[in-house]
Protein backbone atom coordinates (compact mmCIF):
# COMPACT_ATOMS: atom_id res chain seq x y z
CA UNK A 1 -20.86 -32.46 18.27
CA UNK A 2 -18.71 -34.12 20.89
CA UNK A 3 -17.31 -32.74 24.11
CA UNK A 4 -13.60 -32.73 22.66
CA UNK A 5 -14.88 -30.87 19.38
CA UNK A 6 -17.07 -28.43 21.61
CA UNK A 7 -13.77 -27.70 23.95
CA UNK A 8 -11.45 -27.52 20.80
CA UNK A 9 -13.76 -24.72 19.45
CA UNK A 10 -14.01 -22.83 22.56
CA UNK A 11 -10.75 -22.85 23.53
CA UNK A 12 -9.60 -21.81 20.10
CA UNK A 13 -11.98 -19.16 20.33
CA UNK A 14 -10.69 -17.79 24.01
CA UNK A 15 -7.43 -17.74 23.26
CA UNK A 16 -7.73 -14.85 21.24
CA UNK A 17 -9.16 -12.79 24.27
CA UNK A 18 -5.41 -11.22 24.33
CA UNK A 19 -6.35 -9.02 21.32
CA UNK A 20 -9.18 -7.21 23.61
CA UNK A 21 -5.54 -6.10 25.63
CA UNK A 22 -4.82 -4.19 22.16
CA UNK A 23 -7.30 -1.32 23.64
CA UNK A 24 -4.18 -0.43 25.88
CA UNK A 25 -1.68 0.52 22.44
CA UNK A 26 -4.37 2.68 21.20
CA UNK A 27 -2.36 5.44 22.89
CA UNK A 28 0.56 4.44 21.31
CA UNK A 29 0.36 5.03 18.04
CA UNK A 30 1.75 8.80 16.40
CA UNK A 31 -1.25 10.48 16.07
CA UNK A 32 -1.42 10.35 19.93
CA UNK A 33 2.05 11.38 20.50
CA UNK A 34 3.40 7.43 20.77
CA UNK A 35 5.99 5.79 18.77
CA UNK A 36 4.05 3.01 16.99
CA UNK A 37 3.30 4.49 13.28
CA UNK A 38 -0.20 5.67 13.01
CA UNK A 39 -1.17 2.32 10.26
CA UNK A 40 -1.75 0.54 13.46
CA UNK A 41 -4.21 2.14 14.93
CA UNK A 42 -7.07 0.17 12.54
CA UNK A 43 -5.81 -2.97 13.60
CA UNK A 44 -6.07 -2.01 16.99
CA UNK A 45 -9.13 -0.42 17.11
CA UNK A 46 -10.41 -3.27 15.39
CA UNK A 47 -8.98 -5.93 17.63
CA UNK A 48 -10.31 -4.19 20.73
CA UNK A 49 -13.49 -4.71 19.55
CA UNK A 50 -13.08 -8.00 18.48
CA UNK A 51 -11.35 -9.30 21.98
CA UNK A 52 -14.34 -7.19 24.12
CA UNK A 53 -16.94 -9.25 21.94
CA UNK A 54 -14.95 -12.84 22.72
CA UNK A 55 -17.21 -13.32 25.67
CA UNK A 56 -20.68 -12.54 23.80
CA UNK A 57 -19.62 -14.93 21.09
CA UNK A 58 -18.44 -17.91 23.74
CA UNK A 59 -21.83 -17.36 25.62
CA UNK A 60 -23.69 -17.85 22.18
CA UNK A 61 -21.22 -20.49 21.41
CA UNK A 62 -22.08 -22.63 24.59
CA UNK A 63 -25.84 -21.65 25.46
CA UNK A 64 -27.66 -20.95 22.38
CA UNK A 65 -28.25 -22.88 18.80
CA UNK A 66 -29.68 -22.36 15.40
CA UNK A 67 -29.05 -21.26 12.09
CA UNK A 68 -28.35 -17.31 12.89
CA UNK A 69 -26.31 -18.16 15.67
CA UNK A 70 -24.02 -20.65 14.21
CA UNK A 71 -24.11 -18.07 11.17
CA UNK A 72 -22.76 -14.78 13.87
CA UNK A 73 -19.81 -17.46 15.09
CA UNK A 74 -18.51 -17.95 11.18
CA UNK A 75 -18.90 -14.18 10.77
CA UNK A 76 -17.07 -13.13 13.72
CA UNK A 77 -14.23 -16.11 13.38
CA UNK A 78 -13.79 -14.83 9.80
CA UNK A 79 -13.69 -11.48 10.46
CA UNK A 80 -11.31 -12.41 12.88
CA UNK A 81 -9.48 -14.69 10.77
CA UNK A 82 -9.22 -11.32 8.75
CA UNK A 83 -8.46 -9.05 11.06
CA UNK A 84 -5.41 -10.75 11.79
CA UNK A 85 -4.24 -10.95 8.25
CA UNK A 86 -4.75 -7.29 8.12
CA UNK A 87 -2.30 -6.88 11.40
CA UNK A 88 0.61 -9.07 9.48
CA UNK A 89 -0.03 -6.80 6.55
CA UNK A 90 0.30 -3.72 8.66
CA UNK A 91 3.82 -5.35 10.22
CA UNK A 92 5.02 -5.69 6.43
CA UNK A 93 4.28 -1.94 5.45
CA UNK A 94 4.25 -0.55 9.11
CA UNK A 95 6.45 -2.34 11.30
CA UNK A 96 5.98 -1.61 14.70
CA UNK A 97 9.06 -0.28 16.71
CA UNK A 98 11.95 -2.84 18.40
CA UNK A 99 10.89 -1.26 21.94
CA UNK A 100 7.28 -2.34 21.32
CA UNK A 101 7.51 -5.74 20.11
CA UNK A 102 10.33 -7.32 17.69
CA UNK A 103 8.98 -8.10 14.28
CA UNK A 104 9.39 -11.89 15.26
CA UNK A 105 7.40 -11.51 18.28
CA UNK A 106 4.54 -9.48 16.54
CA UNK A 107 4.37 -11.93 13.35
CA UNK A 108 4.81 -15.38 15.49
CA UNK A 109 2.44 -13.84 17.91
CA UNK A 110 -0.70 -12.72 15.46
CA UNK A 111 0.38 -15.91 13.10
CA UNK A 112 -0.23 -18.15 15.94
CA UNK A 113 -3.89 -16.34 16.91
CA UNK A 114 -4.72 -16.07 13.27
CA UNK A 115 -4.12 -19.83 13.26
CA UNK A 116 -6.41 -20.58 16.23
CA UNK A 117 -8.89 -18.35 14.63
CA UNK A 118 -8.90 -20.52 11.19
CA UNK A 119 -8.75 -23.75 13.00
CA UNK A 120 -12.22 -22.50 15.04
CA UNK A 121 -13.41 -21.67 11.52
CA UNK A 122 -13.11 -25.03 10.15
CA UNK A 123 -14.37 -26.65 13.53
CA UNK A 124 -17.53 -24.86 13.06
CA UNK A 125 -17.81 -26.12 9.25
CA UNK A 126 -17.91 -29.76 10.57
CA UNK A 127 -20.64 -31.97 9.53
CA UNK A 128 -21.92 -32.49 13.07
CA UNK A 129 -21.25 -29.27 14.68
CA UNK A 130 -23.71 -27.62 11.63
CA UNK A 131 -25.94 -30.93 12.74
CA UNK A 132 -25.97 -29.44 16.26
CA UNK A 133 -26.72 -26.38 15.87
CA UNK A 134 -29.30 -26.89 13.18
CA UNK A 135 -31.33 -29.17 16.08
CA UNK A 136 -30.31 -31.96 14.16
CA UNK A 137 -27.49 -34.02 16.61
């Protein structure tokens, strides 16, 4: 794997860190007395846990190798991946209101993360990055 590669993947990793920020709209969802409509609060939930575990998976990502390792970085860019999918989704059905975000903002914003995401996903699928962390390059 070279150095670009290895940047490209952990910079398309950490700039999703903004989703761990989602742990601060929790409050703002209906159920809580907050204007966002209460189909958010999954996606939040979710990406809060997601963003806090960014710096776990980078730490893996640039200090450890193997099999299980490169195996927990698909998972939790895929899930990830997912998650995001899940957020649009929730836009579509559950928009969230104009004084939170616009709908542009909120579907350019988790398109372009959910993009990053994928693109770290197919980094990792790479012939030599696998070769890497397999102890094999």
């Amino acid at each position: 794997m070279t150095p670009r590669i290895r940047w490209a993947i952990a910079v398309l990793m950490g700039v999703t860190i903004f989703r761990a920020q989602t742990i601060l709209f929790l409050p703002q969802v209906e159920m809580f007395g907050g204007p966002a409509p209460d189909g958010w609060f999954g996606p939040w939930l979710s990406d809060t846990i997601i963003g806090f575990a960014l710096p776990v998976m980078i730490f893996l990502f640039w200090t450890r190798r193997g099999a299980t390792v490169w195996g927990v970085l698909i998972a939790y860019n895929a899930v990830g991946a997912f998650d995001y999918s899940q957020g649009l989704i929730t836009q579509m059905i559950s928009p969230m209101p104009a004084q939170m975000a616009s709908a542009v903002t909120v579907y350019l914003g988790i398109g372009l993360f959910m993009t990053a995401q994928i693109a770290a996903l197919g980094l990792l699928f790479r012939r030599d990055v696998i070769a890497a962390f397999m102890g094999r390059g």
